[in-house]
C-alpha atoms as a PDB file:
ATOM      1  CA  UNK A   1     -33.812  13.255  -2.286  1.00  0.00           C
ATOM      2  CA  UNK A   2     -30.413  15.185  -1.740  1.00  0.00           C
ATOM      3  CA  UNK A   3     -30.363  18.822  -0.217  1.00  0.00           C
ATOM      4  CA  UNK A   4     -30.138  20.948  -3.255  1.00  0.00           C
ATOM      5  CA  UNK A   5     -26.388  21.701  -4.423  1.00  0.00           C
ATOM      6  CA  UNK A   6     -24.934  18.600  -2.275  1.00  0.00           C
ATOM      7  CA  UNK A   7     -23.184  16.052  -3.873  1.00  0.00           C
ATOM      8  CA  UNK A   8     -20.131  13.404  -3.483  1.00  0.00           C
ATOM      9  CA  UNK A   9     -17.796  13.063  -6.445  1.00  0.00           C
ATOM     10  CA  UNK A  10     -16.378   9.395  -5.968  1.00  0.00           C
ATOM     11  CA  UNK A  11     -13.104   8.783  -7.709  1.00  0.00           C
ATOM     12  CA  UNK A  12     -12.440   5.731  -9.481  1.00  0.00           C
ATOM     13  CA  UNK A  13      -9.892   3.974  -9.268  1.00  0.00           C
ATOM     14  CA  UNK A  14     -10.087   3.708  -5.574  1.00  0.00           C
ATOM     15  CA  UNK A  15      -9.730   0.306  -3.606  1.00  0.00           C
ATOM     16  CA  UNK A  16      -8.640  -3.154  -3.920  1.00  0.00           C
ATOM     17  CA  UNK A  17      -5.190  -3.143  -6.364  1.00  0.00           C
ATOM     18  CA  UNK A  18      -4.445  -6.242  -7.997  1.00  0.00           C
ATOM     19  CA  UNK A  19      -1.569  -6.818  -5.084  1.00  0.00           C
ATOM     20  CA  UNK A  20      -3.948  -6.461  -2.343  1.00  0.00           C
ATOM     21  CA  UNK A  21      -6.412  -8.995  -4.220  1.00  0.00           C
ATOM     22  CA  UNK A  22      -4.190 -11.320  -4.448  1.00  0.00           C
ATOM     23  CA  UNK A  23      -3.042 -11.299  -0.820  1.00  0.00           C
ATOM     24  CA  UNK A  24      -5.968 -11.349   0.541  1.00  0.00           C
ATOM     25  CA  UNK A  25      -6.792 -14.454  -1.734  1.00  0.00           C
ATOM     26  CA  UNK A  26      -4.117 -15.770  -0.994  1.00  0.00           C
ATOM     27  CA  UNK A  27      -5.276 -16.395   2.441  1.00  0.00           C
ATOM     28  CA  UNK A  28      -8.936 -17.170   1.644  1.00  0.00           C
ATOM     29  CA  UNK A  29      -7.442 -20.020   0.154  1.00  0.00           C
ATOM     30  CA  UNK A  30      -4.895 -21.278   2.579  1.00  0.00           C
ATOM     31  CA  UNK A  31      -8.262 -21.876   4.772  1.00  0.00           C
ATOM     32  CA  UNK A  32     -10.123 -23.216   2.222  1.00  0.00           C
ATOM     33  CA  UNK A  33      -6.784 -25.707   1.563  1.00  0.00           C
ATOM     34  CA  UNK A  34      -5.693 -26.060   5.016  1.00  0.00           C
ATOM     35  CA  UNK A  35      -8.112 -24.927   7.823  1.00  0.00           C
ATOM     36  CA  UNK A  36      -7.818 -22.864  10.685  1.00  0.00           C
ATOM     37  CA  UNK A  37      -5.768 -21.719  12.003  1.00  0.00           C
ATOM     38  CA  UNK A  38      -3.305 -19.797   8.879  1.00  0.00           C
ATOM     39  CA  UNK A  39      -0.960 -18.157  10.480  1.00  0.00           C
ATOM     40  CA  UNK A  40      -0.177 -14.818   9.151  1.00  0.00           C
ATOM     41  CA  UNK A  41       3.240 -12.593   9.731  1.00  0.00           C
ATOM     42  CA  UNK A  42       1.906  -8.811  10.600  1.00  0.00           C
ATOM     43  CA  UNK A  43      -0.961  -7.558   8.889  1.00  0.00           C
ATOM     44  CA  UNK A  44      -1.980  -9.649   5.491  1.00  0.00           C
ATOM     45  CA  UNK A  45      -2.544  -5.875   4.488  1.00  0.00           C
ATOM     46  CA  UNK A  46      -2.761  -2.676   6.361  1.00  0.00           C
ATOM     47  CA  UNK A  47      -6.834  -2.516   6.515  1.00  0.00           C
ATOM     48  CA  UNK A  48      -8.508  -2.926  10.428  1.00  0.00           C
ATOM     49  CA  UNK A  49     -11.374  -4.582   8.703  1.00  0.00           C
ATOM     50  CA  UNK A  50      -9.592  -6.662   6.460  1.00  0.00           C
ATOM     51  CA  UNK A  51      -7.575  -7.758   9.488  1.00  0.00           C
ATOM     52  CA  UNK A  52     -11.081  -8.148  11.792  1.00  0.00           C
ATOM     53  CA  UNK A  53     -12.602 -10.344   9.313  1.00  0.00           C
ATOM     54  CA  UNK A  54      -9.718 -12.643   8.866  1.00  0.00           C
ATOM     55  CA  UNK A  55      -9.352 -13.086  12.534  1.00  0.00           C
ATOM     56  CA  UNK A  56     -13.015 -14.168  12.877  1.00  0.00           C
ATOM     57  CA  UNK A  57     -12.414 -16.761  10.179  1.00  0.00           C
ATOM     58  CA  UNK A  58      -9.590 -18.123  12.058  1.00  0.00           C
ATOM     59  CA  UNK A  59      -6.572 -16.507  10.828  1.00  0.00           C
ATOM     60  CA  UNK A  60      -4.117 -15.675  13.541  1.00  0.00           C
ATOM     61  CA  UNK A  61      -2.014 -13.135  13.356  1.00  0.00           C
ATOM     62  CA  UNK A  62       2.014 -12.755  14.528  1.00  0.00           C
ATOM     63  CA  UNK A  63       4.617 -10.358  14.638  1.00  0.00           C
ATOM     64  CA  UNK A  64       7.036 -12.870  13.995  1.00  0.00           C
ATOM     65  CA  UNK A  65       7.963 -16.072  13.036  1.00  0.00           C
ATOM     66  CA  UNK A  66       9.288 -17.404  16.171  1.00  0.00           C
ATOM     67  CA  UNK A  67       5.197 -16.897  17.337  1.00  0.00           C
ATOM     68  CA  UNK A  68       4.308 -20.169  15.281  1.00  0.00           C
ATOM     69  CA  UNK A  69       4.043 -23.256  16.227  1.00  0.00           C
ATOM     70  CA  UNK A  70       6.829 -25.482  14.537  1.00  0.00           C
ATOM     71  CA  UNK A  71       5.671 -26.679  11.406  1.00  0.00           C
ATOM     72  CA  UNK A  72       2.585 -25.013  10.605  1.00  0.00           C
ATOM     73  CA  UNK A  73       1.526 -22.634   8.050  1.00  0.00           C
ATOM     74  CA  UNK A  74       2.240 -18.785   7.294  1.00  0.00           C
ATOM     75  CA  UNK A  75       1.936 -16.644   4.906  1.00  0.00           C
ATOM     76  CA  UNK A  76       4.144 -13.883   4.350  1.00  0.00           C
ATOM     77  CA  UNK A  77       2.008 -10.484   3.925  1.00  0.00           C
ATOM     78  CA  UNK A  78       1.493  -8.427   0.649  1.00  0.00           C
ATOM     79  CA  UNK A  79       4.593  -5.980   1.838  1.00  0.00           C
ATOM     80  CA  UNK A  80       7.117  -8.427   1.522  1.00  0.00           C
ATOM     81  CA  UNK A  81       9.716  -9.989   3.907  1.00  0.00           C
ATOM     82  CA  UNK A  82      13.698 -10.360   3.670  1.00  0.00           C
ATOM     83  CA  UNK A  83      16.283 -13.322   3.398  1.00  0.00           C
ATOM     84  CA  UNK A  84      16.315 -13.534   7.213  1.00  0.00           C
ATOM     85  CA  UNK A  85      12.425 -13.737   7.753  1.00  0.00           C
ATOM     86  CA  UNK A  86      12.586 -16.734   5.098  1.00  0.00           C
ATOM     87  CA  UNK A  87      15.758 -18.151   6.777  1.00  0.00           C
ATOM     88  CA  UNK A  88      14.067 -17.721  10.406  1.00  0.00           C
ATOM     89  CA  UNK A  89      10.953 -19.741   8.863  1.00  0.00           C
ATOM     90  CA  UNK A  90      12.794 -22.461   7.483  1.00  0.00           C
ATOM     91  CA  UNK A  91      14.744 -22.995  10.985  1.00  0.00           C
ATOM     92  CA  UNK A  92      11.602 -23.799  12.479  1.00  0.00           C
ATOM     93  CA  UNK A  93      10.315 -25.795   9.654  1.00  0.00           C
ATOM     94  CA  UNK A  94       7.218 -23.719   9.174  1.00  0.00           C
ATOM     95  CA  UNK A  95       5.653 -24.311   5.700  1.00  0.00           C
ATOM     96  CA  UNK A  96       5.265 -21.086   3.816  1.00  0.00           C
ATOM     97  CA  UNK A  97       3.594 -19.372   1.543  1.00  0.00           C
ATOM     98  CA  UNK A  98       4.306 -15.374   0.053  1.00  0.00           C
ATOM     99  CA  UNK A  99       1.888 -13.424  -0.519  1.00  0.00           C
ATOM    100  CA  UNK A 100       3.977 -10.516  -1.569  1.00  0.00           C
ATOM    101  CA  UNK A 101       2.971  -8.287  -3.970  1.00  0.00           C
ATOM    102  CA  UNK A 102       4.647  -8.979  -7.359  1.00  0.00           C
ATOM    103  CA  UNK A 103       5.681  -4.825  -7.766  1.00  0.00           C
ATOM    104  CA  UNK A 104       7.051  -5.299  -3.929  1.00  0.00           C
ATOM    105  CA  UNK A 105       9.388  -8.399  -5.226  1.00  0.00           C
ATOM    106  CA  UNK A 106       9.985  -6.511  -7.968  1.00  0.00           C
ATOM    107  CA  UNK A 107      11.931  -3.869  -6.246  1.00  0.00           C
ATOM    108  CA  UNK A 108      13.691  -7.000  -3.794  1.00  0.00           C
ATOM    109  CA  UNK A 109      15.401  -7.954  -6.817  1.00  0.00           C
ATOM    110  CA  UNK A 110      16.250  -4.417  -8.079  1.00  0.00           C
ATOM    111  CA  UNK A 111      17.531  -3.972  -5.154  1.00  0.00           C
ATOM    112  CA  UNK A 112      19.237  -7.443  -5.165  1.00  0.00           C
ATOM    113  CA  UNK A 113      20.924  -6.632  -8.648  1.00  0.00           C
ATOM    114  CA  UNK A 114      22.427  -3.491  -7.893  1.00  0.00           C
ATOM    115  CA  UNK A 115      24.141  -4.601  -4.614  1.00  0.00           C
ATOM    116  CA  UNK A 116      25.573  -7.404  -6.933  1.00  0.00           C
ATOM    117  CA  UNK A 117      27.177  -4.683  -9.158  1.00  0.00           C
ATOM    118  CA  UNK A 118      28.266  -2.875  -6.165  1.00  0.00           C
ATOM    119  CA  UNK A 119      26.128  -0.107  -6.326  1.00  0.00           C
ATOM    120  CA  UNK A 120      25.201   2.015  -3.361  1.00  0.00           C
ATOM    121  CA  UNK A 121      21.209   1.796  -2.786  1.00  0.00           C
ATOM    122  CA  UNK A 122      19.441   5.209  -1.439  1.00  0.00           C
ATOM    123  CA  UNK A 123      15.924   3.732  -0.668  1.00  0.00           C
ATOM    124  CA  UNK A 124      13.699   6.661  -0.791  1.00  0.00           C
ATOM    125  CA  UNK A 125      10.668   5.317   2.121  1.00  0.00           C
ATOM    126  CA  UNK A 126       9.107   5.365   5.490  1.00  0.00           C
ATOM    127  CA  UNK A 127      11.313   4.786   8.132  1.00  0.00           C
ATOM    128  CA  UNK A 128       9.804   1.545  10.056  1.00  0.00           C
ATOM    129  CA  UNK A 129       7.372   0.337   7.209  1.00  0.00           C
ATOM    130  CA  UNK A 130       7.436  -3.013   6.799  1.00  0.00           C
ATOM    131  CA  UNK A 131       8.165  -3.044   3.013  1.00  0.00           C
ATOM    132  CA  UNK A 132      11.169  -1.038   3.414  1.00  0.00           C
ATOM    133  CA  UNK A 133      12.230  -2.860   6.031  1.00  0.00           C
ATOM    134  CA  UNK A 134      11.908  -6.195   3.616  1.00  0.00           C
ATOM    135  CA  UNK A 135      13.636  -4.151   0.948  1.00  0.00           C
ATOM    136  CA  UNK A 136      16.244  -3.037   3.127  1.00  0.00           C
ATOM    137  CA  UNK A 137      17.365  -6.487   4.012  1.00  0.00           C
ATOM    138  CA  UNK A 138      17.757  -7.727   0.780  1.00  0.00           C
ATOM    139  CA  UNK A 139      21.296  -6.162   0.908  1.00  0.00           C
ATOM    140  CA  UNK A 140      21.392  -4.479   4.056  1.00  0.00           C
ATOM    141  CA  UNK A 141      25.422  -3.263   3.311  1.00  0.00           C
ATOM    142  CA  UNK A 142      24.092  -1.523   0.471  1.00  0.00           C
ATOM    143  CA  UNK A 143      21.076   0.178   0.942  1.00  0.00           C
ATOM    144  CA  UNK A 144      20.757   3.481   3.017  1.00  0.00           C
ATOM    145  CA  UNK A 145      16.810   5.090   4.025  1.00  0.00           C
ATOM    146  CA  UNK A 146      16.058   8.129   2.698  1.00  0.00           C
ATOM    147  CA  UNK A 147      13.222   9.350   4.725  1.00  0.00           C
ATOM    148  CA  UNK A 148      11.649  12.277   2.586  1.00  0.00           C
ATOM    149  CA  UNK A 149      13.313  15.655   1.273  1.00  0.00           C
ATOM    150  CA  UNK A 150      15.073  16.810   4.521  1.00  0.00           C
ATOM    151  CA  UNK A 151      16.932  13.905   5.461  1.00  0.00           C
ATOM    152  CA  UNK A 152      18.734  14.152   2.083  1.00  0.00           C
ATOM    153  CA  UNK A 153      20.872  16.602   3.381  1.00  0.00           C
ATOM    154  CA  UNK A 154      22.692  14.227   5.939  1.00  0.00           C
ATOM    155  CA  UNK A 155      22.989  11.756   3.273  1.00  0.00           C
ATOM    156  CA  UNK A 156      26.945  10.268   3.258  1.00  0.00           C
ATOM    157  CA  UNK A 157      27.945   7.976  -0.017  1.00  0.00           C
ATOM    158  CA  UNK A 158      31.056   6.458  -0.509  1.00  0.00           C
ATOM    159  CA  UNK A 159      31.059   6.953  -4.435  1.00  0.00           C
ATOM    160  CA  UNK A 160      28.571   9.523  -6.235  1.00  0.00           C
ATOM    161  CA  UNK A 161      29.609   7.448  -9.468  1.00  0.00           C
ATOM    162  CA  UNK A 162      28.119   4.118  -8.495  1.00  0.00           C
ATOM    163  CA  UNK A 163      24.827   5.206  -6.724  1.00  0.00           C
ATOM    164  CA  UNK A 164      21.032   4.148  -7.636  1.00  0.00           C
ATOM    165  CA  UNK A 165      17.645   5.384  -5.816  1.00  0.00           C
ATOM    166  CA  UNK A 166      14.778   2.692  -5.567  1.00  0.00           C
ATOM    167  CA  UNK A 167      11.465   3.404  -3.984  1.00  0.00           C
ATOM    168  CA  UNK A 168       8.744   1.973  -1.596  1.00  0.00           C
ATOM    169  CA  UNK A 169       5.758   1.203  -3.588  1.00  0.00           C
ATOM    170  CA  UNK A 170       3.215   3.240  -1.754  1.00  0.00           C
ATOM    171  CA  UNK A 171       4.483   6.825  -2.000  1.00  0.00           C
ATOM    172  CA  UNK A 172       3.412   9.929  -2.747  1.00  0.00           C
ATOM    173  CA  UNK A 173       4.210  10.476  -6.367  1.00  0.00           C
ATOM    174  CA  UNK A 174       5.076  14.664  -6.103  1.00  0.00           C
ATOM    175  CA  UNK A 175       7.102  13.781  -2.729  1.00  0.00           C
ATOM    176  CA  UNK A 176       9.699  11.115  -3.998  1.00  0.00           C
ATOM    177  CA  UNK A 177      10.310  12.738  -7.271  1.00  0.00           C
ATOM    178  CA  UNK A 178      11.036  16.174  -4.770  1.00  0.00           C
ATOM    179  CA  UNK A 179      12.916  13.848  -2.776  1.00  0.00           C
ATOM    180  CA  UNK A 180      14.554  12.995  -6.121  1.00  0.00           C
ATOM    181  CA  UNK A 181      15.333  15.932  -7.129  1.00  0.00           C
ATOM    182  CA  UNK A 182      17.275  16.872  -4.144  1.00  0.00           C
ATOM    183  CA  UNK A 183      19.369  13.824  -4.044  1.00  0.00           C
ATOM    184  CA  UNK A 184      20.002  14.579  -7.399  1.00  0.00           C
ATOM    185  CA  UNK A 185      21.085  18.658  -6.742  1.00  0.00           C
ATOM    186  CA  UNK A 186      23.635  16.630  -4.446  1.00  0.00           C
ATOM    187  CA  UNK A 187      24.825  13.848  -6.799  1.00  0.00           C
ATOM    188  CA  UNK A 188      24.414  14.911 -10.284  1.00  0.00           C
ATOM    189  CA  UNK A 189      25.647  10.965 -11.340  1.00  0.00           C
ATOM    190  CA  UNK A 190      23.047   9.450  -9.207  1.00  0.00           C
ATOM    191  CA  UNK A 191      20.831   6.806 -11.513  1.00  0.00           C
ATOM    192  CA  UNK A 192      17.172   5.598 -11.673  1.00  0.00           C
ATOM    193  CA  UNK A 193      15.081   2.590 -11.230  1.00  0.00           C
ATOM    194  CA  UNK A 194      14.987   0.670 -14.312  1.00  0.00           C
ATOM    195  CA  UNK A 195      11.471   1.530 -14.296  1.00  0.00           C
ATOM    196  CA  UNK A 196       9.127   2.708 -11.732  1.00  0.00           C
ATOM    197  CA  UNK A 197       8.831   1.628  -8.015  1.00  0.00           C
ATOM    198  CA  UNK A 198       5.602   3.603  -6.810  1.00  0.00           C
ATOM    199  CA  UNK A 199       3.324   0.774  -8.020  1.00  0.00           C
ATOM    200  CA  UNK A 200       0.816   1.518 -11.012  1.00  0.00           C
ATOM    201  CA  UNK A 201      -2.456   1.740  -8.285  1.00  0.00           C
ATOM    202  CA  UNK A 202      -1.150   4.471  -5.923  1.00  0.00           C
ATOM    203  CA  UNK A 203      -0.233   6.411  -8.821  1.00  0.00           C
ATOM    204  CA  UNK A 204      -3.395   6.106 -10.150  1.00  0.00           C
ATOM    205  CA  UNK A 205      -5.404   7.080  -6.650  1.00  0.00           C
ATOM    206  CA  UNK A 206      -3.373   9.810  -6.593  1.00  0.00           C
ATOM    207  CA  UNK A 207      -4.437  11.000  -9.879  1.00  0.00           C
ATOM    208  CA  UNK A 208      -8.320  10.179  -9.389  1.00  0.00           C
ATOM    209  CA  UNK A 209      -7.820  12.427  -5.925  1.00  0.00           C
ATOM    210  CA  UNK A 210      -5.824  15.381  -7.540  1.00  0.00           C
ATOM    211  CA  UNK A 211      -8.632  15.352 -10.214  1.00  0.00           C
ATOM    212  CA  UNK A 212     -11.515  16.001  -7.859  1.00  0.00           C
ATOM    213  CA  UNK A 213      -9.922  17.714  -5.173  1.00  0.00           C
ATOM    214  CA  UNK A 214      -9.781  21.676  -6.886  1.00  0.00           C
ATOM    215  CA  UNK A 215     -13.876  20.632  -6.611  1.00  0.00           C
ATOM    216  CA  UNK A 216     -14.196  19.456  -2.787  1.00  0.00           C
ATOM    217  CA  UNK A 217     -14.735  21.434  -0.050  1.00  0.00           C
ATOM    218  CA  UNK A 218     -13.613  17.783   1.889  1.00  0.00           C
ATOM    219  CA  UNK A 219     -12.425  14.428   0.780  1.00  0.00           C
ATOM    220  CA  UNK A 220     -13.219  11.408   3.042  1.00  0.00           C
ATOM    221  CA  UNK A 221     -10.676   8.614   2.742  1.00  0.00           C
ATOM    222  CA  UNK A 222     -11.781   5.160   3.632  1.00  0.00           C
ATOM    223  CA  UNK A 223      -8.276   3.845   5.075  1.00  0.00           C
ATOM    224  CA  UNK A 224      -6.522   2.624   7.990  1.00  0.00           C
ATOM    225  CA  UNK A 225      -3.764   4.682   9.509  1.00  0.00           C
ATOM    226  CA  UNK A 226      -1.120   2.616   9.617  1.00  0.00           C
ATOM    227  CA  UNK A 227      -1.999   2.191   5.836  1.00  0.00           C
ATOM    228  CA  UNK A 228       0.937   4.430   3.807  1.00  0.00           C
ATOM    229  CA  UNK A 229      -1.222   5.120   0.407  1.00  0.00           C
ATOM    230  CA  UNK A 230      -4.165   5.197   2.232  1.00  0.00           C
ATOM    231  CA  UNK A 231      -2.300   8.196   4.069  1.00  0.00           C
ATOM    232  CA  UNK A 232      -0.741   9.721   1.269  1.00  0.00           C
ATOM    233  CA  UNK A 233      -4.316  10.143  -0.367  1.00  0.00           C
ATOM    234  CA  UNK A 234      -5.568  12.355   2.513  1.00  0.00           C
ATOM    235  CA  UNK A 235      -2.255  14.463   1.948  1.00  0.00           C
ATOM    236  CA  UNK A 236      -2.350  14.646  -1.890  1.00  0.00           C
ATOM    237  CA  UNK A 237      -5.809  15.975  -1.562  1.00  0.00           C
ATOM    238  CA  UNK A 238      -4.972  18.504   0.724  1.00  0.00           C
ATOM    239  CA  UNK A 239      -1.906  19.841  -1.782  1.00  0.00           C
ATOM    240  CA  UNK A 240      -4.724  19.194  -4.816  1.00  0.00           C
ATOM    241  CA  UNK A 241      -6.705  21.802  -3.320  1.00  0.00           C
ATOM    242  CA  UNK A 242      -9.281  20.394  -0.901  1.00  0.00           C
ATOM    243  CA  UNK A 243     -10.236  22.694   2.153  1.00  0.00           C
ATOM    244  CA  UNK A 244     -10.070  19.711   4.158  1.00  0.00           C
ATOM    245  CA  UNK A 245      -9.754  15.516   4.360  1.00  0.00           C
ATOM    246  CA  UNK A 246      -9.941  13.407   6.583  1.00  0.00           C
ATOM    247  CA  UNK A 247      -8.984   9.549   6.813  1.00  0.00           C
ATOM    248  CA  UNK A 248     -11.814   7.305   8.125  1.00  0.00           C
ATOM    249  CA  UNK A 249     -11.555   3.659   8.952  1.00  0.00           C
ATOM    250  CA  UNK A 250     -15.645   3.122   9.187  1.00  0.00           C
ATOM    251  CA  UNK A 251     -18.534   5.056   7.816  1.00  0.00           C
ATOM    252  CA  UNK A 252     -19.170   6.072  11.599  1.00  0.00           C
ATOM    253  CA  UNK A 253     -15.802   7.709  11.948  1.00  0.00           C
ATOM    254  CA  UNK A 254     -17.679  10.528   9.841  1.00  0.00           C
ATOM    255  CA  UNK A 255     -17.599  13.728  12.543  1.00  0.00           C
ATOM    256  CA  UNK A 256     -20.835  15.719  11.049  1.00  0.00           C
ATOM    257  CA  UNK A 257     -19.218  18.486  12.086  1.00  0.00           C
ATOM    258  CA  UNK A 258     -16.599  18.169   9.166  1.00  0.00           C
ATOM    259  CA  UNK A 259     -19.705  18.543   6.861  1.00  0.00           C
ATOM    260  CA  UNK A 260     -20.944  21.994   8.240  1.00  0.00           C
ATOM    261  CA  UNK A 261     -21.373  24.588   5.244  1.00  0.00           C
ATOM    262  CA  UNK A 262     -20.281  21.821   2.706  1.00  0.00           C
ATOM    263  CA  UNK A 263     -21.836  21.231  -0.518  1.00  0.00           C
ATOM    264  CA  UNK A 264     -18.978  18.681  -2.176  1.00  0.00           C
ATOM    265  CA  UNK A 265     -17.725  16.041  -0.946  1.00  0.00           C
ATOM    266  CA  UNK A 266     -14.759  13.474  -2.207  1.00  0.00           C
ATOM    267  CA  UNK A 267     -14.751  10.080  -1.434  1.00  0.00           C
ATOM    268  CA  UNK A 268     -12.141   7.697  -2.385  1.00  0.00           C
ATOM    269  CA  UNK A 269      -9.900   4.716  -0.822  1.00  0.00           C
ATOM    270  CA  UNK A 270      -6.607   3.357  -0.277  1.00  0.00           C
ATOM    271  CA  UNK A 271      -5.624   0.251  -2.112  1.00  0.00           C
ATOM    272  CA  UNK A 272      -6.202  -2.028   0.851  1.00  0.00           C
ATOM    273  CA  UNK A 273     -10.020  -1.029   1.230  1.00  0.00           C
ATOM    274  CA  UNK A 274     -12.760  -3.444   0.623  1.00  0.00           C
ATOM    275  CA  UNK A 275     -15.785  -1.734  -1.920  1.00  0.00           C
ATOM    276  CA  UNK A 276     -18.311  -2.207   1.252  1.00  0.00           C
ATOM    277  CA  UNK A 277     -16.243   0.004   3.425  1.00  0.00           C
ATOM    278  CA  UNK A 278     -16.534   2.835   0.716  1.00  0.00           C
ATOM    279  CA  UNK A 279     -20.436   1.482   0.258  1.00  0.00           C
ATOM    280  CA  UNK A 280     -21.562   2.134   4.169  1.00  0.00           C
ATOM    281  CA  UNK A 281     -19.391   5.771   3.714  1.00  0.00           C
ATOM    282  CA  UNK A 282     -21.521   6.843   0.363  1.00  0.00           C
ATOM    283  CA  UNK A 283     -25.049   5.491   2.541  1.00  0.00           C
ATOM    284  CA  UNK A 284     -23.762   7.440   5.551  1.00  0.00           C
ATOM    285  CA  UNK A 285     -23.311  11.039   3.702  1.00  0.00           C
ATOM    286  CA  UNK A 286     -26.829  10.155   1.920  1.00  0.00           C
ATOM    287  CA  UNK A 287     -28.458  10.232   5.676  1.00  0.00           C
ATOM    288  CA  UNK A 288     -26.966  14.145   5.773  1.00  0.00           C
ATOM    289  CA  UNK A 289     -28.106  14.845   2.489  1.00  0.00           C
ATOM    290  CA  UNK A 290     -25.105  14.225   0.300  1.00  0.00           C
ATOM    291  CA  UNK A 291     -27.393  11.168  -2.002  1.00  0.00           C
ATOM    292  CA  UNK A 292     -26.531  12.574  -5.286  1.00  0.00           C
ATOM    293  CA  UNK A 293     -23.245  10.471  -6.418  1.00  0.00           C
ATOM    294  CA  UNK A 294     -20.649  11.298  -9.854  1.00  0.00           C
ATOM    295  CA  UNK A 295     -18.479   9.365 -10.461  1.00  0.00           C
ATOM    296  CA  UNK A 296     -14.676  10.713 -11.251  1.00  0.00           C
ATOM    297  CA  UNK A 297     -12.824   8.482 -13.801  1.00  0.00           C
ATOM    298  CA  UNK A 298      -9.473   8.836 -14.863  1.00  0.00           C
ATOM    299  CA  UNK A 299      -8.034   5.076 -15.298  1.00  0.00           C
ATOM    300  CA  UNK A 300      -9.269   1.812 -15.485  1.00  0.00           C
ATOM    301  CA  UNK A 301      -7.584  -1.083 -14.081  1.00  0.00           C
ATOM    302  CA  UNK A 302      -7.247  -4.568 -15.827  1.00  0.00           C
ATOM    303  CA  UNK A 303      -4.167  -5.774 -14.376  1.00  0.00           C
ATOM    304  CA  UNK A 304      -4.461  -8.821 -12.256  1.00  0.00           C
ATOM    305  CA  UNK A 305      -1.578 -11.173 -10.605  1.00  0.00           C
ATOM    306  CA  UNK A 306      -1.793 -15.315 -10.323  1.00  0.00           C
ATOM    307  CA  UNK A 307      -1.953 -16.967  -6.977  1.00  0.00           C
ATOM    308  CA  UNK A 308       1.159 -17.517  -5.423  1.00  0.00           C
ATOM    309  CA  UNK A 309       1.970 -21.268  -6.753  1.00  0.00           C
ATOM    310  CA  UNK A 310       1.406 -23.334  -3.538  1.00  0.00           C
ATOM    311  CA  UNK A 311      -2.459 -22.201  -4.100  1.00  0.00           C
ATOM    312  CA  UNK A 312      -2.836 -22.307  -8.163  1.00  0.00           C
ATOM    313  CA  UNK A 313      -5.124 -25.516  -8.781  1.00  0.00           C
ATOM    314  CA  UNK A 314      -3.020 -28.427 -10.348  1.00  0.00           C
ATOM    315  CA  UNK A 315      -3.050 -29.036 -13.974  1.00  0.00           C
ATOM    316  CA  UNK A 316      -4.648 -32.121 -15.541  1.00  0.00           C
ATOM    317  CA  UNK A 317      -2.604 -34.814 -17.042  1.00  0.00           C
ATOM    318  CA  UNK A 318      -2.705 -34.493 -20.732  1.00  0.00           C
END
């Protein structure tokens, strides 16, 4: 039985997004295919466990390309990688497979299109993340970081009239479109994305969070930190109206001092979180008296992406 009044409102959506499946797929079944060891350049996806768990199974994982052996395998993680990581691969003849997520490449060749029409590229994004830094060297001449609201300011174009923003995936919603609005108080003729860049999941996250927060006296996030939505979750929270949130990698990252005079709790998770992560969290707060669970809905997700085609099973004659 729960202490009376305590309870955990769990959002939903929270976890795996259909990107993040697919990556992590995506190397399931290069071992399956191939055997250990799969290499893998940087983090398949920005989860410690996710990362642990691979490892054990024989997945090795590089900063770079030049730390493969020529010839063998890697995949390319779910943030995406630029024309020279491909070109670096190829030069050792390492066979490849890209595991990037499909809203990621979408924004590669947004990117790729406007620096065709000559089009100066502000890249709203977190300086040093690895899928702006694969963005960013799709047409490196073209694109310039824009690293939240205050660096706007700084901001030198070389014509207002042929000037685009494009987005990492894993923003905050409110922040880019106050970063928007900024660059926009500075160059009125500045255009949009043909359609969204903050991918469909984060959005959503963000929603489930905002919904629950006015209700929480603290939200637990089950994310890693170097994990950008996962991040952004424990911040939208805050603004939502939380008294306080916290970002926890493992169920025993819980301080039970955070839960002193609490009766609510949130508990959600980045899209790079495996469901047993969240799981040992929810059996955790039981053991201080937080066992009565509702669940907060405000999406559902259907949306799922194919393998990448190096991995989809071959098709029967006929």
């Amino acid at each position: 039985m729960s202490d009376s009044g305590k309870r955990v409102l769990l959002a939903e959506p929270r976890g795996y997004c259909a990107g993040v499946d697919r990556a992590i797929e995506t190397v399931e079944r290069a071992l399956e295919k191939h055997g250990a060891p799969v290499y893998v350049r940087k983090e398949i996806v920005h989860n410690k466990h996710v990362v642990e768990t691979l490892t054990e199974r024989g997945v090795i994982f590089v900063e770079e390309t030049d730390e493969v052996p020529e010839g063998a395998l890697v995949v390319f993680s779910a943030h995406g990688v630029s024309p020279a990581v491909h070109a670096s691969a190829a030069q050792r003849n390492l066979r490849t497979i890209d595991a990037a997520c499909p809203l990621v490449t979408k924004v590669h060749q947004e990117a790729k299109r406007f620096a065709r029409d000559d089009y100066e590229i502000l890249l709203i994004g977190h300086d040093g993340h690895e899928e702006v830094e694969g963005t960013a060297g799709e047409a490196p001449e073209h694109i310039q970081l824009v690293d939240g609201p205050d660096s706007v300011d700084s901001l030198e174009v070389r014509d207002e009239s042929k000037l685009v923003w494009l987005s990492q995936t894993t923003l905050s919603v409110d922040e880019t479109m106050e970063t928007v609005s900024r660059l926009r108080e500075r160059f009125p003729q500045l255009q949009d994305p043909p359609s969204d860049d903050i991918c469909y999941a984060t959005q959503n996250r963000q929603v489930a969070v905002k919904a629950m927060a006015p209700d929480c006296d603290l939200v637990i996030v089950v994310g890693s930190q170097n994990s950008s939505n996962s991040v952004r979750l424990v911040e939208v929270a805050l603004q939502a109206g939380a008294r306080a949130s916290h970002l926890v990698d493992y169920a025993r990252d819980i301080d039970e001092a955070w839960l002193d005079g609490v009766s609510t709790v949130g508990v959600t998770s980045g899209a790079s979180v495996p469901e047993v992560l969240v799981r040992g969290v929810l059996d955790r707060l039981a053991e201080y008296g937080f066992g009565t669970v509702e669940t907060v809905t405000t999406a559902n997700e259907t949306l799922t992406f194919a393998l990448p085609r190096e991995l989809r099973p071959a098709r029967s004659a006929g």
